[in-house]
C-alpha atoms as a PDB file:
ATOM      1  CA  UNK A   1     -81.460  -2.274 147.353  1.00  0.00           C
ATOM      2  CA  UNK A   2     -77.763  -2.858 145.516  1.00  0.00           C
ATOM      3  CA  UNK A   3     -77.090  -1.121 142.636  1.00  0.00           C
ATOM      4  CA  UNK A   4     -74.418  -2.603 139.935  1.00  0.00           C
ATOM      5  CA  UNK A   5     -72.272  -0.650 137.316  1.00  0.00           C
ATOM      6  CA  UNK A   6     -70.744  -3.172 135.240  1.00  0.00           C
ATOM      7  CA  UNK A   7     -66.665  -3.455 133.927  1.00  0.00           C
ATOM      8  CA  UNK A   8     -66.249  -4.713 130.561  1.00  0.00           C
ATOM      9  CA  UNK A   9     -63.002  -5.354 128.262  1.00  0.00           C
ATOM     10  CA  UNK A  10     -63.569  -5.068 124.880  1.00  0.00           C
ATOM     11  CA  UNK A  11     -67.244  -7.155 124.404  1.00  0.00           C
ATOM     12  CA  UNK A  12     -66.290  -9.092 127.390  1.00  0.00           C
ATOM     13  CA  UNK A  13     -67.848  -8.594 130.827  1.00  0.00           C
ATOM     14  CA  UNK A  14     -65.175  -8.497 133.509  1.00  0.00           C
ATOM     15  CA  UNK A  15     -67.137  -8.373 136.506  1.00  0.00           C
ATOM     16  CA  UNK A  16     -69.434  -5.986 138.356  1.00  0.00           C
ATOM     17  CA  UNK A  17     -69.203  -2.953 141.139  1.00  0.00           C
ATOM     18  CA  UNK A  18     -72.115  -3.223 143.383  1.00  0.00           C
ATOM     19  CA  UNK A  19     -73.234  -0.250 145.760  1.00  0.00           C
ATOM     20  CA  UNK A  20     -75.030  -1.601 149.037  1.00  0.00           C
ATOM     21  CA  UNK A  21     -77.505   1.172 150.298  1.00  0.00           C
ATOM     22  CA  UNK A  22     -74.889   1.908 153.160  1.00  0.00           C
ATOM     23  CA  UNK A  23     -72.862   3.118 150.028  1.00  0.00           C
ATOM     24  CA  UNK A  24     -70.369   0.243 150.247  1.00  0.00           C
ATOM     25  CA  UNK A  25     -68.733  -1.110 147.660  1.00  0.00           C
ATOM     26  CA  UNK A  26     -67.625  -4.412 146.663  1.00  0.00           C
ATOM     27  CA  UNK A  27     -66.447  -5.975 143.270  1.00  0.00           C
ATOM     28  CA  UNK A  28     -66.858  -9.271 142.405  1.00  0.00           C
ATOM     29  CA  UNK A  29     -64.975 -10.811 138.602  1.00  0.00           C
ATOM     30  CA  UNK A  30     -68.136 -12.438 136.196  1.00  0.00           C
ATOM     31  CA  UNK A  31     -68.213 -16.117 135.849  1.00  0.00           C
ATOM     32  CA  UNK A  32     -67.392 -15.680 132.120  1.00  0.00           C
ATOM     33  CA  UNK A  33     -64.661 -13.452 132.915  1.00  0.00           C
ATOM     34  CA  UNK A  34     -63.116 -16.032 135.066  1.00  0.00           C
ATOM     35  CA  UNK A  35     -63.647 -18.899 132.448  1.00  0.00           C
ATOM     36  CA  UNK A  36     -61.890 -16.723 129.764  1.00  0.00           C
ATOM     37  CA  UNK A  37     -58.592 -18.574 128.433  1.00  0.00           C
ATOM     38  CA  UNK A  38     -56.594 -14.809 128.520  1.00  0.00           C
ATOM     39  CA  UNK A  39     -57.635 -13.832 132.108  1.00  0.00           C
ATOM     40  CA  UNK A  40     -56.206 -11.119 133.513  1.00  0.00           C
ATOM     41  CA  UNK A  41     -56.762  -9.130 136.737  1.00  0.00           C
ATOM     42  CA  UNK A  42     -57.651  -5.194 136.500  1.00  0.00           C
ATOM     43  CA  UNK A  43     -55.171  -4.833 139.084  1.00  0.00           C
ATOM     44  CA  UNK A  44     -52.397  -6.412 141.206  1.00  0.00           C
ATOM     45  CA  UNK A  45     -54.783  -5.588 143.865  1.00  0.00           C
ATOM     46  CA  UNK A  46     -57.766  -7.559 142.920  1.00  0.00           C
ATOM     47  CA  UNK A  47     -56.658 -10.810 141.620  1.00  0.00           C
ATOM     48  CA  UNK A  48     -59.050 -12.900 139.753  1.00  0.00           C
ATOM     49  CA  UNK A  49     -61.285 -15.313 141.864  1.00  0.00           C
ATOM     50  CA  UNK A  50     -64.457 -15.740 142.985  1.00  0.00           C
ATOM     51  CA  UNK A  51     -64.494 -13.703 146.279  1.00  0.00           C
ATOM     52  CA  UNK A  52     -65.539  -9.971 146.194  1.00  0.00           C
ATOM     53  CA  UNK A  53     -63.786  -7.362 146.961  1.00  0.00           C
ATOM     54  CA  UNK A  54     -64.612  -4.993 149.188  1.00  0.00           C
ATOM     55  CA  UNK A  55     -64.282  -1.007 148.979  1.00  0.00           C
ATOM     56  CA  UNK A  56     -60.852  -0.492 151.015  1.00  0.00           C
ATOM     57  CA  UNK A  57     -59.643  -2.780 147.806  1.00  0.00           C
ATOM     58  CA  UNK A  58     -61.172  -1.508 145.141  1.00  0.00           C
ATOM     59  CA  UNK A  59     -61.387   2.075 145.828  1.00  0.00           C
ATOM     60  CA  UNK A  60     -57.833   2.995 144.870  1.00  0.00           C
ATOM     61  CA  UNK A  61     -58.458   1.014 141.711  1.00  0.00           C
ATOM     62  CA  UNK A  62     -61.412   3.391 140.682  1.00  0.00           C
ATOM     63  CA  UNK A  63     -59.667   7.011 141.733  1.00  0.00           C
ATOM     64  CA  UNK A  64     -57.295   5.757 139.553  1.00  0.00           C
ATOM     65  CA  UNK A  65     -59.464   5.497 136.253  1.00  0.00           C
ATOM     66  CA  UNK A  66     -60.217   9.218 136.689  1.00  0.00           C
ATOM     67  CA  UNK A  67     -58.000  12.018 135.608  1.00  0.00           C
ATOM     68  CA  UNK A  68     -56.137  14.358 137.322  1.00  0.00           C
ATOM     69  CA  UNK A  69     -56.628  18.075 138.721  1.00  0.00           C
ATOM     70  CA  UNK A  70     -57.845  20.211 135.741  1.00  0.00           C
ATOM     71  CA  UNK A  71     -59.248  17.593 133.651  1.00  0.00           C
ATOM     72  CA  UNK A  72     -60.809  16.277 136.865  1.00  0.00           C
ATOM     73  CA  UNK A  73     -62.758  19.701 137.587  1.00  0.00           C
ATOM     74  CA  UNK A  74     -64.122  19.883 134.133  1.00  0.00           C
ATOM     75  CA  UNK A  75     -65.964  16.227 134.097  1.00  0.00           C
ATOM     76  CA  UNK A  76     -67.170  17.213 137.587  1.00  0.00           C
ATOM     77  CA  UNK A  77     -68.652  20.401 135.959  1.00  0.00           C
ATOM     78  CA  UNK A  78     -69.805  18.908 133.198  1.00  0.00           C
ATOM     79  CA  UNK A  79     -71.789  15.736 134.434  1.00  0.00           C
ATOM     80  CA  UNK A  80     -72.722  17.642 137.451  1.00  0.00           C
ATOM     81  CA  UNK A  81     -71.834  14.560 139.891  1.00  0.00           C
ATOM     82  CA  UNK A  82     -70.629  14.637 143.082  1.00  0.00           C
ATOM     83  CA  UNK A  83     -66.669  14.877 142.703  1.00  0.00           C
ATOM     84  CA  UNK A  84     -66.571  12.545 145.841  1.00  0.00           C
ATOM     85  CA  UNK A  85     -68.654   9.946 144.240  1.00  0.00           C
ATOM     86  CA  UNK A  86     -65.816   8.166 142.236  1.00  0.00           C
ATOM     87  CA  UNK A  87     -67.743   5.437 141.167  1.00  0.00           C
ATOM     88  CA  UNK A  88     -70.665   8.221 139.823  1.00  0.00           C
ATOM     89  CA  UNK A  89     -68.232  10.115 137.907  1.00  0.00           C
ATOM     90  CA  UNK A  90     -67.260   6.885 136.194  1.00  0.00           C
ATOM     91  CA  UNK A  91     -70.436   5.604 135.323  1.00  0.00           C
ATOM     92  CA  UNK A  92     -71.692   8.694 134.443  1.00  0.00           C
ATOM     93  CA  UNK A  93     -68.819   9.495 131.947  1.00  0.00           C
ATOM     94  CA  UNK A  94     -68.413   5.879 130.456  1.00  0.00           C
ATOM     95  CA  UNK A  95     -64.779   6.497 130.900  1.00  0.00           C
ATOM     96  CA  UNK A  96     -62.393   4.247 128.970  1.00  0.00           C
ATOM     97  CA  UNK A  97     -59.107   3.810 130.901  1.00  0.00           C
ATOM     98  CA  UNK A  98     -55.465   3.474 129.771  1.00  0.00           C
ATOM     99  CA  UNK A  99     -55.933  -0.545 130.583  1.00  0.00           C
ATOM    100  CA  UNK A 100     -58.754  -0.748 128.151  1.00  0.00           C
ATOM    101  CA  UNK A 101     -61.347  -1.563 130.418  1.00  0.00           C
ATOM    102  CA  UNK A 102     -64.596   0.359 130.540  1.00  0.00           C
ATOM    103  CA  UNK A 103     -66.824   1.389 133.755  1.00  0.00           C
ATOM    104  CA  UNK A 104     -70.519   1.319 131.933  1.00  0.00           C
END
């Protein structure tokens, strides 16, 4: 079974991470998002298309979202999620990044 946690911009669904039960991970942009007249990708790494992406390109992308050291302990302590589990940590926090894009 895959599991999805979706990105969003705004109201707009960007695309979705999926989880395969070998804990890969792959994102792959919405149709929507990829019909939208102001495209843009989340990252220079992951330019807009159709393919999906597989962890070794989006992982980077998603340690990034997270704060650093201090700030990084506390959400660990307070969702009481794996601090490996990058993609956890962001779903579980609904964090809101510095590119306005949202991990829900």
């Amino acid at each position: 079974m895959t599991s999805k946690v979706s990105v969003w911009f705004d109201a707009l669904h960007v695309g979705d991470v999926s989880v395969a039960d070998d804990g890969a991970l792959s994102f792959r942009y919405s149709d929507r998002w990829q019909a939208t007249l102001s495209v843009f990708p989340l990252s220079i790494i992951l330019p807009v298309g159709p393919e999906a992406y597989p962890t070794e390109s989006i992982a980077p992308w998603l340690a990034n979202l997270l704060p650093e050291e201090q700030q990084l302990q506390a959400l660990h302590r307070v969702l009481g999620v794996d601090r490996a589990d990058t993609l956890a940590m962001l779903a579980a926090g609904g964090v809101v990044s510095h590119a306005a894009d949202r991990i829900l």
